[in-house]
Protein backbone atom coordinates (compact mmCIF):
# COMPACT_ATOMS: atom_id res chain seq x y z
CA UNK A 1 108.67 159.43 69.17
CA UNK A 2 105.40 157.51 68.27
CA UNK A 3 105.26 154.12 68.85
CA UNK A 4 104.32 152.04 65.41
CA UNK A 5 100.94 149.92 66.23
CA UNK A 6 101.46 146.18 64.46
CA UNK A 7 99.54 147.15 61.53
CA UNK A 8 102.18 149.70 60.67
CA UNK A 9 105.22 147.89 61.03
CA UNK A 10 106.40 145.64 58.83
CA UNK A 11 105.35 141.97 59.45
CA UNK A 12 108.10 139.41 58.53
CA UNK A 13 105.44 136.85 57.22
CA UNK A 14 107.67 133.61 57.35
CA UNK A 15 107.04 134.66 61.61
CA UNK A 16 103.25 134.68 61.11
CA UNK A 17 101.24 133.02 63.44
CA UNK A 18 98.15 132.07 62.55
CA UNK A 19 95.99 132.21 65.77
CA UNK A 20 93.03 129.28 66.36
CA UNK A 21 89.85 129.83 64.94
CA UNK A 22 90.45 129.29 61.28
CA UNK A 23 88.67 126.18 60.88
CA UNK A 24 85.61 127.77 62.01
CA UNK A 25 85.74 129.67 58.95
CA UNK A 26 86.40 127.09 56.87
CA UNK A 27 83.50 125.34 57.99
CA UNK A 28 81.20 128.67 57.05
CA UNK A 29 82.69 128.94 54.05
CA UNK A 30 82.02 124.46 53.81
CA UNK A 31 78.68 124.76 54.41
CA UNK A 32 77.68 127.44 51.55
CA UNK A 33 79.43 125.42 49.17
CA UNK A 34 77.89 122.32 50.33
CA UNK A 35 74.33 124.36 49.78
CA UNK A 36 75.56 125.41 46.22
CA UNK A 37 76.54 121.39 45.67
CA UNK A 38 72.51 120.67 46.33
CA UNK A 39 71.05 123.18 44.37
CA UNK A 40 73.46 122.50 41.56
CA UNK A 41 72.54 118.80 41.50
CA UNK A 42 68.61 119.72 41.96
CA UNK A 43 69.09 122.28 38.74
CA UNK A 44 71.25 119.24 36.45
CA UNK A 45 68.39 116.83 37.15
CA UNK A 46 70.51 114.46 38.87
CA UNK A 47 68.48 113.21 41.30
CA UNK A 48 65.35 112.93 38.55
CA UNK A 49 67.74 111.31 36.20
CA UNK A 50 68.50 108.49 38.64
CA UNK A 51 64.84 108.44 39.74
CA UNK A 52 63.86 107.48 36.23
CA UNK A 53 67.12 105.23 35.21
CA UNK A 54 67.79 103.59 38.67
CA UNK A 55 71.63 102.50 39.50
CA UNK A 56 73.84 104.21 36.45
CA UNK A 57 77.75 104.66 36.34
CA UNK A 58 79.52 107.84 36.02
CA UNK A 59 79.27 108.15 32.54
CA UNK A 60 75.75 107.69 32.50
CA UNK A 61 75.04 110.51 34.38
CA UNK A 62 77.35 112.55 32.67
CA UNK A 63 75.68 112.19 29.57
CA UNK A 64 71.96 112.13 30.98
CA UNK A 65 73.04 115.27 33.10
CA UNK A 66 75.02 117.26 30.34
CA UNK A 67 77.86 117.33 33.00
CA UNK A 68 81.40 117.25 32.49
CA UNK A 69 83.09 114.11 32.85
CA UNK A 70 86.24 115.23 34.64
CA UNK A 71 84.25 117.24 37.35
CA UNK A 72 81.71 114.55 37.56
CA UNK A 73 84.01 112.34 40.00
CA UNK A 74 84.54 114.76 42.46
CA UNK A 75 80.61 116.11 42.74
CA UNK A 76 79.56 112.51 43.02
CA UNK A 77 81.86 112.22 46.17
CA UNK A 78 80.31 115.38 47.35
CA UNK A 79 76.53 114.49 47.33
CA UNK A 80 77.53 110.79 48.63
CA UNK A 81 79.43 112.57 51.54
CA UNK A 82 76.34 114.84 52.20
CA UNK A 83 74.37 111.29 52.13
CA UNK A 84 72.18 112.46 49.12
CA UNK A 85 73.40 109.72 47.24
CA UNK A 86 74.81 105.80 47.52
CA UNK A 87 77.55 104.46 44.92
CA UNK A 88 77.91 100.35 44.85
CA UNK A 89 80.53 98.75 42.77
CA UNK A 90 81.05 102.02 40.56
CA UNK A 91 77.09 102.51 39.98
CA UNK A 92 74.92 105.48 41.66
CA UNK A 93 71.70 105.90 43.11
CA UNK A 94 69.77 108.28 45.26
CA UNK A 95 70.06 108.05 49.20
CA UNK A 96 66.42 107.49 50.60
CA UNK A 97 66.87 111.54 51.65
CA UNK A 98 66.98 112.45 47.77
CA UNK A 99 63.99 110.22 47.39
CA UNK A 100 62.00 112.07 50.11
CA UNK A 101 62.56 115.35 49.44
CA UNK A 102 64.26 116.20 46.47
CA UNK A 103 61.66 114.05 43.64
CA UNK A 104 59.39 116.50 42.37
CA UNK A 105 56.86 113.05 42.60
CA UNK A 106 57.26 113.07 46.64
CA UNK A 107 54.84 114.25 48.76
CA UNK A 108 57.11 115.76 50.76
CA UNK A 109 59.18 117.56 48.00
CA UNK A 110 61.61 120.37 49.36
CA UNK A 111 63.01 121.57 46.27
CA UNK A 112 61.50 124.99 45.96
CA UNK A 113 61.99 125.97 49.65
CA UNK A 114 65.76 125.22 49.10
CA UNK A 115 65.43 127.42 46.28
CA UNK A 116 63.71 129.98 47.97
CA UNK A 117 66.41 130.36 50.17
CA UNK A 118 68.75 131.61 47.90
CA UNK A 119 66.28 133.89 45.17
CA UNK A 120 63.50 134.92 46.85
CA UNK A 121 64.38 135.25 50.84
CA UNK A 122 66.22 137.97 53.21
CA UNK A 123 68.84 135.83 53.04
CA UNK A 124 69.68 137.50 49.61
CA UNK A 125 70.25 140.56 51.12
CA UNK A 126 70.99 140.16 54.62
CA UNK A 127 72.10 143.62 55.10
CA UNK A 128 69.40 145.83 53.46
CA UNK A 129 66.84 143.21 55.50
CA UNK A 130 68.78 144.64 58.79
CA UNK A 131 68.40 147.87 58.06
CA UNK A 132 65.20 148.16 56.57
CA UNK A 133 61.96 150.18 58.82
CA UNK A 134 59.20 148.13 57.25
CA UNK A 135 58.50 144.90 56.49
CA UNK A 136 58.99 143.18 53.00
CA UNK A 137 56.88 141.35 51.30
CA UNK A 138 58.46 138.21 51.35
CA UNK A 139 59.32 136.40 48.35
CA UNK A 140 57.52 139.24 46.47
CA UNK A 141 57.88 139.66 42.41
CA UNK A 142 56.55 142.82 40.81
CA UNK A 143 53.14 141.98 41.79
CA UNK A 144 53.46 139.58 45.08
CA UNK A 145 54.65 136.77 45.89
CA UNK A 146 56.22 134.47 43.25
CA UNK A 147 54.25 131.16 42.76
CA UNK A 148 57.86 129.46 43.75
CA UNK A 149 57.86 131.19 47.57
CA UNK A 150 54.28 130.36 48.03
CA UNK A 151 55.19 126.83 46.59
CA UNK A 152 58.34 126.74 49.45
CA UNK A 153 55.53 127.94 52.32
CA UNK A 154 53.41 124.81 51.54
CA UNK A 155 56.60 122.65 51.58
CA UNK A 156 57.73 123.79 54.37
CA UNK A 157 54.33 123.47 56.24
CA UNK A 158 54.18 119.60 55.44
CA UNK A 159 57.15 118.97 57.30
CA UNK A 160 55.43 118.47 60.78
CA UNK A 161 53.35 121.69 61.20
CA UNK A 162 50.32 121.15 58.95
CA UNK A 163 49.85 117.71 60.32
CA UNK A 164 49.94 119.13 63.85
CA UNK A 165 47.58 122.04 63.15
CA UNK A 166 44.78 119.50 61.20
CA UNK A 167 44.91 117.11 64.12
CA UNK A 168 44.33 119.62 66.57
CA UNK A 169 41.57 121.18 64.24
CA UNK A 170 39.94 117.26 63.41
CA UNK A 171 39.99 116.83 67.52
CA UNK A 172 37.44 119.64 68.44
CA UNK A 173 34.50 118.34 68.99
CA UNK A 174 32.27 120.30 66.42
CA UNK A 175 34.40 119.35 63.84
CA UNK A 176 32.47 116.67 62.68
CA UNK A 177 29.45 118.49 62.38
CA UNK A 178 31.58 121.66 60.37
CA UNK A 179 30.30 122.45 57.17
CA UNK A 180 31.82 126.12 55.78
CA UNK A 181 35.52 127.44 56.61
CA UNK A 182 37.24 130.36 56.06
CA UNK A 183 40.90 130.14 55.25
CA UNK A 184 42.24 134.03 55.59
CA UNK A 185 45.45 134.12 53.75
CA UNK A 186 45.39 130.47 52.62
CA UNK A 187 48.10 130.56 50.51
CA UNK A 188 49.18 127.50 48.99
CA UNK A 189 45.61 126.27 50.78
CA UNK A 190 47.03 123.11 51.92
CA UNK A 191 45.51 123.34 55.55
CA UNK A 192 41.63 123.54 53.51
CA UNK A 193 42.86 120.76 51.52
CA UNK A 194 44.19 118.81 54.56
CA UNK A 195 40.92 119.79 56.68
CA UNK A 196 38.30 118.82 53.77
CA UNK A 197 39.92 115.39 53.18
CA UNK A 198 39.48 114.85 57.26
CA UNK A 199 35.73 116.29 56.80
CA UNK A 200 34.02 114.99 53.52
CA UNK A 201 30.93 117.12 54.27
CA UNK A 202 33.14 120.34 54.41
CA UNK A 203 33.70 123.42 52.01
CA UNK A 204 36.84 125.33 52.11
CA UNK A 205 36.61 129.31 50.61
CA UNK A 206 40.45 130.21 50.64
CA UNK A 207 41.19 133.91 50.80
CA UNK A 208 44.00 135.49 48.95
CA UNK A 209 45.52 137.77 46.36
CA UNK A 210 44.84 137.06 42.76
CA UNK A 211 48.54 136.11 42.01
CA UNK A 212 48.78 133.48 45.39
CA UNK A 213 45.11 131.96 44.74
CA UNK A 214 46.90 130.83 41.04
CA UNK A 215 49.08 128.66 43.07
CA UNK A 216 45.98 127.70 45.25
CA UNK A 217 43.88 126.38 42.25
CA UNK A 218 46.62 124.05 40.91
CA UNK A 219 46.74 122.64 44.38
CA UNK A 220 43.23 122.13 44.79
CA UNK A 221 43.25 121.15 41.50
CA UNK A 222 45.92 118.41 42.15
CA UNK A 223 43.75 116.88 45.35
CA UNK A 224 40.68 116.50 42.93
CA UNK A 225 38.61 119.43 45.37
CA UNK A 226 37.88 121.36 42.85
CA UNK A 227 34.04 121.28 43.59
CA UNK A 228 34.90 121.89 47.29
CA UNK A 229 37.44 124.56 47.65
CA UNK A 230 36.59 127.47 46.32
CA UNK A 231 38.53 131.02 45.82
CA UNK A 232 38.32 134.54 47.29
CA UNK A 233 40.08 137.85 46.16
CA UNK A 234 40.99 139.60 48.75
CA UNK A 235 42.90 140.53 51.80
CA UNK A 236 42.14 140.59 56.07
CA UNK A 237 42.06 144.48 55.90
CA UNK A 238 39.06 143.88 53.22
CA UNK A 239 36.34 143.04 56.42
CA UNK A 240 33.38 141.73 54.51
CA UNK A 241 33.96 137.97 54.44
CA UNK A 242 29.90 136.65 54.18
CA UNK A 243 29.25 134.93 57.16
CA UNK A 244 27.83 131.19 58.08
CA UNK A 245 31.56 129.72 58.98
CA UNK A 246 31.58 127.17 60.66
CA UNK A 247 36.16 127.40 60.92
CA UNK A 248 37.82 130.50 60.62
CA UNK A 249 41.61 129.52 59.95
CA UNK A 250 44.36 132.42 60.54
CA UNK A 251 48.27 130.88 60.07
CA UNK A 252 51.08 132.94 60.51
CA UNK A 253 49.48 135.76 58.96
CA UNK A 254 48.76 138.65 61.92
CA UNK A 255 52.18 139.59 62.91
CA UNK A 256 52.41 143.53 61.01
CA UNK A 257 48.84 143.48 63.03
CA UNK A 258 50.10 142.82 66.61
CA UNK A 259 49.32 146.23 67.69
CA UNK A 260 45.85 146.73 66.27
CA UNK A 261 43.92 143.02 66.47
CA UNK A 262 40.63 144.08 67.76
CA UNK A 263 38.87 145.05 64.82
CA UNK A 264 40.52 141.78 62.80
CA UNK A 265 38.60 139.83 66.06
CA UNK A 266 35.45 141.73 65.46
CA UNK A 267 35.34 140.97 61.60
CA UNK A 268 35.94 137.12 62.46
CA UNK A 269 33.18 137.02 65.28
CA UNK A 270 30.81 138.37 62.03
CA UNK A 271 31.91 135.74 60.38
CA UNK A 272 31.37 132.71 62.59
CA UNK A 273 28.36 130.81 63.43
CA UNK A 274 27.65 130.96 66.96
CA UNK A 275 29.48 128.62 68.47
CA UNK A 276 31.93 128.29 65.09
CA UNK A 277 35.84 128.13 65.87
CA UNK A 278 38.79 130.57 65.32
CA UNK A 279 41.71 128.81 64.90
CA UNK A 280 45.03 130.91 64.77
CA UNK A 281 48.78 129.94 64.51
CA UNK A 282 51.65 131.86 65.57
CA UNK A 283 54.81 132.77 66.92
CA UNK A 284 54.47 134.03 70.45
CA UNK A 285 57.22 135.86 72.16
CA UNK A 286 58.15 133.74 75.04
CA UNK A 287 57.91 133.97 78.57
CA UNK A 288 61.37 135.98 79.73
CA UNK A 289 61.68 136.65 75.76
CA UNK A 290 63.93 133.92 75.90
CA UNK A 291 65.26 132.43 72.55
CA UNK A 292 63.23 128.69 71.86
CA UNK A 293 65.51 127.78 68.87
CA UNK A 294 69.47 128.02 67.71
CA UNK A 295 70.14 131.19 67.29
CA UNK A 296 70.32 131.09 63.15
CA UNK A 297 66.86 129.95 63.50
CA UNK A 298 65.76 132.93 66.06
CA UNK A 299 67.38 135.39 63.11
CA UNK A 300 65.56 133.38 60.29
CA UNK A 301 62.34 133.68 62.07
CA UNK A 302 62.54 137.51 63.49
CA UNK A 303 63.16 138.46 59.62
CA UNK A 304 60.38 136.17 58.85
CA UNK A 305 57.47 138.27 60.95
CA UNK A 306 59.78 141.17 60.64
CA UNK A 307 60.96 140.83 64.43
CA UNK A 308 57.78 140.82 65.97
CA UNK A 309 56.39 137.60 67.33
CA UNK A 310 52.64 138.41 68.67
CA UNK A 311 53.68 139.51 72.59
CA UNK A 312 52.03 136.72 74.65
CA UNK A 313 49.19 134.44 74.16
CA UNK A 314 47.96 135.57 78.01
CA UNK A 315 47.09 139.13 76.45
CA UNK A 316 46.06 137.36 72.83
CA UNK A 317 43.27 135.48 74.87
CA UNK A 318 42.13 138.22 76.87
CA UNK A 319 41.45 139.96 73.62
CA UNK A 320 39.83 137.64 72.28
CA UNK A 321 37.15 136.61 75.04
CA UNK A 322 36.74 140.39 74.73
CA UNK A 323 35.44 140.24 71.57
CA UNK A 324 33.22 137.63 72.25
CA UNK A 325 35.11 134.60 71.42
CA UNK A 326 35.85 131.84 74.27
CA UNK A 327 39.83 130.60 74.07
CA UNK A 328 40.43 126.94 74.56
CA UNK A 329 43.46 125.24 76.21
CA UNK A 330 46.38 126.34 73.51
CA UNK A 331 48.61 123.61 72.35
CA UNK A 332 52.12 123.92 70.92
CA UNK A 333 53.10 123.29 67.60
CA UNK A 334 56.51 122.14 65.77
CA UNK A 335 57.31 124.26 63.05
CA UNK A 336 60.74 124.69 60.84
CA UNK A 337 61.22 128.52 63.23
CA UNK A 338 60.59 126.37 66.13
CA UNK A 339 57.55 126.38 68.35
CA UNK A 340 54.63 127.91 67.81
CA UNK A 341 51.46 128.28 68.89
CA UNK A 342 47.86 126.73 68.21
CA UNK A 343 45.08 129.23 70.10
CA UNK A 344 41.66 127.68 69.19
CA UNK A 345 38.60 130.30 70.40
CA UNK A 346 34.68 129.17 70.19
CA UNK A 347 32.80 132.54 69.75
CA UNK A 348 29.86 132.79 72.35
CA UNK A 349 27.22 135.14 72.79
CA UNK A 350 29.19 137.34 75.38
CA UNK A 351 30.96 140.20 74.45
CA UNK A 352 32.49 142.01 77.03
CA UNK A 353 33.99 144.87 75.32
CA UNK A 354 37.07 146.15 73.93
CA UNK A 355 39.67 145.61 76.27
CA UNK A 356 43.35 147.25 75.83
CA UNK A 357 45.58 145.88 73.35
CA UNK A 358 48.16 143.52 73.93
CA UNK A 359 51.71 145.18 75.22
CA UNK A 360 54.45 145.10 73.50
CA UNK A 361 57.73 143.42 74.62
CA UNK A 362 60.49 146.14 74.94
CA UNK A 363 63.47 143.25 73.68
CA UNK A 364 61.59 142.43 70.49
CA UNK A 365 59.30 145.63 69.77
């Protein structure tokens, strides 16, 4: 006679014991809803609302916000438990985090890369991003990227790394003396902004698709550059750049390239001055392909460059000194993926000739 496995006998359920574990759930399940708590407040214009009125009582806010008054209580005690806001003697304000990151009128303004998380990231669809055999274009509408994504890239980017990469960029020593950059897939051109308010003698051309250099304008357009930034359709498969630059700046943008970077070197060498700088930024895979974040992060960042990192800056700077371009000490850079990495290269008048590419790493390629 076959024995009944415990999925086919009948469970008495007032004898069911509930193993440990449990709570981790919960706290998934705590930490989505907590997400959903944010984004709802950021859509109801709470923390604006209390940015423009200062301290205000429940009601208040329930009338400024259009929320209602009997679920107002409880989301209050949310977002003052999450330390977004502070409540004294029955009136509300914003915690100095709202104030930082979630007013539209902050510098440091986060509001469309929380967005972005939710409508316009892998995280939508984790499980088509698993499967999928090319990259996507991240953040992509019917015709690119949405101005929102590109808007989260440059928010993201002021949170430690575009600081890190100007400052390494300001410290070279022709720097000074720079007066034309390239920016190749600028984006949200923030680093030409950053760089030509460090150099007041230096003009940016920012290089992009029609659709991202709309977002690029209104930045330059917020910094007052106007008459030093200036705008180029295009892409880094395009090749014919002009040439005269002083800085060539490539961020995060060479990863679906990692097997085939020699002729992207030789257009940028035609580009420099002699004696001009390449400066690149990007994820490296680490020595022993070892992970250099929490794992989450690892995940966030493999579907980011579509789970390639560029296979190690030792074969990245042999390339490039093949190509005629002389790699300086590479520094390290903080980013929200974790670290990444800052090669500068000086091109020089030797060119020793194409060497192999760079091999791939067998755990992440």
């Amino acid at each position: 006679m076959k024995k009944q496995t415990m999925s086919e006998a009948q469970q008495h359920l007032m004898h069911l014991q509930v193993p440990p574990g449990i709570e981790t759930l919960n706290r998934f399940a705590a930490g989505f809803q907590q997400f959903t708590i944010l984004e709802a407040a950021m859509d109801l214009g709470i923390f604006a609302f209390l940015a423009e009125h200062g301290p205000c009582e429940r009601k208040e806010i329930a009338e400024g916000c259009g929320i209602l008054g009997m679920l107002l209580r409880p989301l209050l005690s949310c977002l003052e438990d999450m330390g977004l806001l502070l409540q004294d003697n029955d009136f509300y304000s914003n915690s100095s985090i709202a104030e930082d990151f979630l007013l539209t009128t902050s510098p440091l303004y986060q509001g469309e890369w929380l967005h972005n998380i939710r409508q316009h990231s892998h995280w939508t669809d984790l499980v088509t991003a698993l499967q999928r055999t090319e990259p996507k274009k991240s953040g992509t509408g019917g015709n690119g990227p949405t101005a929102s994504f590109i808007d989260g890239l440059g928010q993201r980017a002021v949170r430690g790394e575009l600081q890190a990469v100007v400052e390494k960029i300001a410290d070279w020593e022709g720097f000074a003396s720079a007066r034309k950059m390239l920016d190749i897939g600028g984006g949200h051109g923030l680093y030409s902004i950053a760089l030509c308010q460090e150099n007041h003698a230096l003009q940016a051309t920012i290089l992009d698709r029609p659709n991202v250099l709309e977002v690029t304008a209104r930045n330059i357009e917020n910094f007052h550059l106007e008459g030093r930034c200036s705008l180029m359709e295009g892409d880094i498969c395009a090749g014919n750049f002009g040439q005269g630059y002083d800085i060539v700046l490539i961020s995060h943008l060479l990863y679906k390239f990692r097997k085939n970077l020699e002729p992207i070197f030789a257009m940028v060498r035609q580009c420099l001055n002699p004696g001009g700088l390449l400066v690149t930024n990007h994820w490296f895979c680490a020595k022993g392909c070892v992970p250099e974040k929490d794992s989450v992060t690892e995940l966030a960042k493999a579907l980011q460059s579509f789970g390639h990192p560029l296979c190690h800056e030792e074969e990245f700077h042999k390339l490039l000194a093949a190509n005629g371009m002389n790699p300086l000490a590479m520094q390290i850079v903080p980013t929200h993926f974790g670290p990444s990495r800052l090669i500068m290269a000086v091109r020089t008048d030797d060119k020793k000739g194409v060497q192999e590419q760079p091999q791939s790493c067998s755990c992440c390629c």
